[in-house]
N, C-alpha and C. Protein backbone atom coordinates (compact mmCIF):
# COMPACT_ATOMS: atom_id res chain seq x y z
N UNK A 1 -0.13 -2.83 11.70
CA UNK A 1 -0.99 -1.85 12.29
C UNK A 1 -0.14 -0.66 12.69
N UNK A 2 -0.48 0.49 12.42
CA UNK A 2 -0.10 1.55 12.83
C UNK A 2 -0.20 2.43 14.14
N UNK A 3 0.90 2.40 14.67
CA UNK A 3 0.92 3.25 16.14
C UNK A 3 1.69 4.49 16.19
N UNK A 4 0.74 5.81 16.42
CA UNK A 4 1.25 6.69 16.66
C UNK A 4 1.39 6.83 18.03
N UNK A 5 2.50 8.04 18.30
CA UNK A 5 2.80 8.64 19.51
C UNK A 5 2.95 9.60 19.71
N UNK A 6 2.21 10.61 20.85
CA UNK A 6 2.57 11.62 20.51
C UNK A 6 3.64 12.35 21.09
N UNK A 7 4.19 11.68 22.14
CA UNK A 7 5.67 12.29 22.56
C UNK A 7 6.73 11.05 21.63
N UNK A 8 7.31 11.69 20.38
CA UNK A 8 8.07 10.72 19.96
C UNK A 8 9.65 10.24 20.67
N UNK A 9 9.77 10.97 21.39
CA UNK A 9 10.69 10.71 22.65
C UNK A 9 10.61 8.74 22.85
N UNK A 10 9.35 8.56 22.99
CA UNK A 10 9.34 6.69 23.52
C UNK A 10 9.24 5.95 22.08
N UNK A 11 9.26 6.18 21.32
CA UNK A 11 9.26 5.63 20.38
C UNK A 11 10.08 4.14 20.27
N UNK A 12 11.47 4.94 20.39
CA UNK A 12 11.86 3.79 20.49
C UNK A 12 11.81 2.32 21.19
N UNK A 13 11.67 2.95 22.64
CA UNK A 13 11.19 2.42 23.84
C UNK A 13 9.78 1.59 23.71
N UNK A 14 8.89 2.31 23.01
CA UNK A 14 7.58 1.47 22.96
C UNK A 14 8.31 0.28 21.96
N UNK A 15 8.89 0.22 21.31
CA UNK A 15 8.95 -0.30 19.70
C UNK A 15 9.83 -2.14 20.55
N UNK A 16 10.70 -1.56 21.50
CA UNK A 16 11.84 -2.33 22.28
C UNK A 16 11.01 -3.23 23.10
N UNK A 17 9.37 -2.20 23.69
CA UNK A 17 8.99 -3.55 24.82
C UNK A 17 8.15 -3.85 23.91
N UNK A 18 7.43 -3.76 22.70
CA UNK A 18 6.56 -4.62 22.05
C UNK A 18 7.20 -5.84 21.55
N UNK A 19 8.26 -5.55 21.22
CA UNK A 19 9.38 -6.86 20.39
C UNK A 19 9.72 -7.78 21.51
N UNK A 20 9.68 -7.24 22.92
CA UNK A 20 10.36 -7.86 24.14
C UNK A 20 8.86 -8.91 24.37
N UNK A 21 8.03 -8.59 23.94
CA UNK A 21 6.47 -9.15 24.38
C UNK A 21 6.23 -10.19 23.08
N UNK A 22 7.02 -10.51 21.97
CA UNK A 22 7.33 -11.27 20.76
C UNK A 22 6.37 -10.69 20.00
N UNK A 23 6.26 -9.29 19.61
CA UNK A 23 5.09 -8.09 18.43
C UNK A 23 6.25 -7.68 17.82
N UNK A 24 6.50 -8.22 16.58
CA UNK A 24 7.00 -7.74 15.53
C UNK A 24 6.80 -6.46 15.18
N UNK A 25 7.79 -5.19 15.45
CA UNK A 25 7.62 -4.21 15.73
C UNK A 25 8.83 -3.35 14.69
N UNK A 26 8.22 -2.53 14.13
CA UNK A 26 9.50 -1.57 13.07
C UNK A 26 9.33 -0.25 13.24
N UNK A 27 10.07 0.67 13.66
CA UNK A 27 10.31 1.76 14.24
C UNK A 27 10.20 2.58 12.56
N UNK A 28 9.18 3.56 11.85
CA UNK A 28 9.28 3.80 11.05
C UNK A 28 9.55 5.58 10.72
N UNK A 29 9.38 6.05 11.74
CA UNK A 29 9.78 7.51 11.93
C UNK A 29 9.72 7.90 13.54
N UNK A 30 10.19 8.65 13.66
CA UNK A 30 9.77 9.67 15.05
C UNK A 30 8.41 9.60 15.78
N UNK A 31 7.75 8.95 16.45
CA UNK A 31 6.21 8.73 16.69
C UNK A 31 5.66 7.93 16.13
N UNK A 32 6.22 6.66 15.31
CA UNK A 32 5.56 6.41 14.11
C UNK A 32 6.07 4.78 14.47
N UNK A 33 5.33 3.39 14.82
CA UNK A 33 5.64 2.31 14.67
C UNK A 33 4.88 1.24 14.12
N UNK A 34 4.89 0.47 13.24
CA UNK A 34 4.09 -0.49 12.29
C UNK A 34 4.48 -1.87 13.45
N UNK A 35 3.70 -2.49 13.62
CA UNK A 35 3.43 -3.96 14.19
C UNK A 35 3.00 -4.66 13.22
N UNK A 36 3.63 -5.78 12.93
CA UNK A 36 3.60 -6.59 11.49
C UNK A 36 2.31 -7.35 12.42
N UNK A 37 0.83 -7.41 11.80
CA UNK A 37 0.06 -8.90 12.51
C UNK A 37 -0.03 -9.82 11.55
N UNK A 38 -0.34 -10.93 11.75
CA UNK A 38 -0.79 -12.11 10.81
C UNK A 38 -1.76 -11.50 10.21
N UNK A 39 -2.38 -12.40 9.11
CA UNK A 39 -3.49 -11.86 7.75
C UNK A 39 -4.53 -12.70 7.73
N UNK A 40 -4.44 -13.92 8.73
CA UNK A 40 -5.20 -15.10 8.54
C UNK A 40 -5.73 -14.88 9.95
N UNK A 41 -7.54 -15.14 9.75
CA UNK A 41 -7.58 -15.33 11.20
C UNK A 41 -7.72 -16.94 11.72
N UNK A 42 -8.04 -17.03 12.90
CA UNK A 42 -7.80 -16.35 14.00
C UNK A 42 -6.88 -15.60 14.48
N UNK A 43 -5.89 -16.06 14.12
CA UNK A 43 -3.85 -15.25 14.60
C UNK A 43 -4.20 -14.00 14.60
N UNK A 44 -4.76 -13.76 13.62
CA UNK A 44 -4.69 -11.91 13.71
C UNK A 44 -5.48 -11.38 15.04
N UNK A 45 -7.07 -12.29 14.81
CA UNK A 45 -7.81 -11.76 16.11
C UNK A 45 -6.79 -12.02 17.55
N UNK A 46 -6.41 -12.87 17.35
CA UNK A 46 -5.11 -13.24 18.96
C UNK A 46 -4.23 -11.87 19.21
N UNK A 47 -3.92 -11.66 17.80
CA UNK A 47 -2.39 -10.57 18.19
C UNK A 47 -3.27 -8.91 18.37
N UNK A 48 -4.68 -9.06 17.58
CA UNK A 48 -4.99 -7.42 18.07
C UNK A 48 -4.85 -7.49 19.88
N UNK A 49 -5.75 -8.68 19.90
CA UNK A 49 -6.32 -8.56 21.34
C UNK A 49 -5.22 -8.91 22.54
N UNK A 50 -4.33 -9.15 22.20
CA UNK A 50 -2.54 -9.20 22.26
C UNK A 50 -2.08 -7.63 22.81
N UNK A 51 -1.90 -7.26 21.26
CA UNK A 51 -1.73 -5.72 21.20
C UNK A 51 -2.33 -4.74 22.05
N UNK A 52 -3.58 -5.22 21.93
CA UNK A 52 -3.85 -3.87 22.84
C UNK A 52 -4.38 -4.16 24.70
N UNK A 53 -3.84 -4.95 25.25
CA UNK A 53 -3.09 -5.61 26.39
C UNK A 53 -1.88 -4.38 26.58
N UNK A 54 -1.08 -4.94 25.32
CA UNK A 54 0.34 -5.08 25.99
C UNK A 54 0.19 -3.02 25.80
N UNK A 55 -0.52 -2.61 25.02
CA UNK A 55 -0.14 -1.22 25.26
C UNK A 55 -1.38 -0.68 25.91
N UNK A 56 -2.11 -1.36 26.71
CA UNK A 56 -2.93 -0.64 28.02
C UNK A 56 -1.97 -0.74 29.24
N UNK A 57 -1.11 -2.13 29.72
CA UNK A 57 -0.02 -1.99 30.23
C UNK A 57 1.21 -0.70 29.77
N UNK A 58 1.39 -0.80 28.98
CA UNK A 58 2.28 0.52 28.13
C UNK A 58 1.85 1.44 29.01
N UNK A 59 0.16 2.35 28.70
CA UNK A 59 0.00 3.35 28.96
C UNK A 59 0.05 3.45 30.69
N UNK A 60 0.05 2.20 31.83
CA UNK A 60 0.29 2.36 33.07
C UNK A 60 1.77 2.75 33.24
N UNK A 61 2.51 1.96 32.56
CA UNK A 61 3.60 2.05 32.66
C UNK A 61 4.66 3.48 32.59
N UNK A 62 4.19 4.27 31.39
CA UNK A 62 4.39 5.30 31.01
C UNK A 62 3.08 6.34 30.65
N UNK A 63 2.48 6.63 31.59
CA UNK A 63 0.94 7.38 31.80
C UNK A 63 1.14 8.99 30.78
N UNK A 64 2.76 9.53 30.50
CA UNK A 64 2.45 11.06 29.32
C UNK A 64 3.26 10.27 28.25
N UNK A 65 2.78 8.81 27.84
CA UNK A 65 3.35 8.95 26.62
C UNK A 65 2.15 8.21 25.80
N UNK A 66 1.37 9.47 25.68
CA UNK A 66 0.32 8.71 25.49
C UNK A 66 0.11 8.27 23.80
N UNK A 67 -0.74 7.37 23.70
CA UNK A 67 -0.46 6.98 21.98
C UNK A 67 -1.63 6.89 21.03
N UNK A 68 -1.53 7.56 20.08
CA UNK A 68 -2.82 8.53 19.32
C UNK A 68 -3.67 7.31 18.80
N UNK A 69 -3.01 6.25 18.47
CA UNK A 69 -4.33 4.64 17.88
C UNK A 69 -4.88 3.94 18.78
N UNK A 70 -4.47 4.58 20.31
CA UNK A 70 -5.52 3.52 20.91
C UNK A 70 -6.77 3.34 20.88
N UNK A 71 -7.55 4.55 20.54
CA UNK A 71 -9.33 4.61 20.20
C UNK A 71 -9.59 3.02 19.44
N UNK A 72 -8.56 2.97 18.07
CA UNK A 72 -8.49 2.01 17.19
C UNK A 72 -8.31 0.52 17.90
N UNK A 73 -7.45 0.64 18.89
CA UNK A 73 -7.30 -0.56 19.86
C UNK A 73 -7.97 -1.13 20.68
N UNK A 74 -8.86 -0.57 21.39
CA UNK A 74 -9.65 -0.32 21.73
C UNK A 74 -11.38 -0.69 21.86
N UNK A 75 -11.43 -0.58 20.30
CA UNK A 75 -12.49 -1.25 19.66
C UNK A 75 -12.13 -2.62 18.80
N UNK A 76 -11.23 -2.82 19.01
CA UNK A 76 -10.61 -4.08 18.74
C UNK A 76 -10.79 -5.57 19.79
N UNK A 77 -10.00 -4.47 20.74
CA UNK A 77 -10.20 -5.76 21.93
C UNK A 77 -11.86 -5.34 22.43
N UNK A 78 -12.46 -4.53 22.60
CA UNK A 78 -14.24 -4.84 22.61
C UNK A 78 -14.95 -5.62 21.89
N UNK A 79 -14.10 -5.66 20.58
CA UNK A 79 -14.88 -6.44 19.43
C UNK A 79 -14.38 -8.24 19.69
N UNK A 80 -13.37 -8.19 20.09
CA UNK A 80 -13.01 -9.63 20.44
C UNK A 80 -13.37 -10.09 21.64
N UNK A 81 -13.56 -9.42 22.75
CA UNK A 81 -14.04 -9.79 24.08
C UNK A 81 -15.48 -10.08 24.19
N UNK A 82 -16.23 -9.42 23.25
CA UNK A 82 -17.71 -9.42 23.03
C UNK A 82 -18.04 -10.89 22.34
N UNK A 83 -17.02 -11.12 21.35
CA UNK A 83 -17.09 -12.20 20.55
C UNK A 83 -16.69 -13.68 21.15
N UNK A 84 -16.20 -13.23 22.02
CA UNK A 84 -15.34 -14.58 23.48
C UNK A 84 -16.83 -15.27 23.65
């Protein structure tokens, strides 16, 4: 899954606490990080709703680094919480 950022300044930093949270995480440009998820579900439904946890924490954590796919995240974990 693709995560942009728009201060690429944290990049790295986002990329360091997703991997620290066990999200297979690859730093692919400046603003730019791919999170490897599983392909099979359920795993995959686990790691969106995973994902976008660990970067709603993110955005408390660091409130101007804000990150352009969360809309995408978003409706992810709605779509899995609805489905709970």
């Amino acid at each position: 899954m693709d995560i942009r950022i728009a201060e690429p300044i944290y990049t790295d930093r986002l990329a360091s606490f997703l991997e620290s949270l066990g999200q297979p995480a690859i730093t692919c440009g400046p603003g730019h990080i791919d999170v490897i998820l599983p392909e099979t579900e359920p795993d995959r439904a686990v790691a969106e709703s995973e994902l976008a946890i660990y970067l709603r924490v993110w955005g408390v954590l660091y409130p101007d680094a804000e990150i352009e796919s969360a809309g995408e995240l978003e409706a992810i974990a709605a779509r899995h919480s609805a489905a709970a």
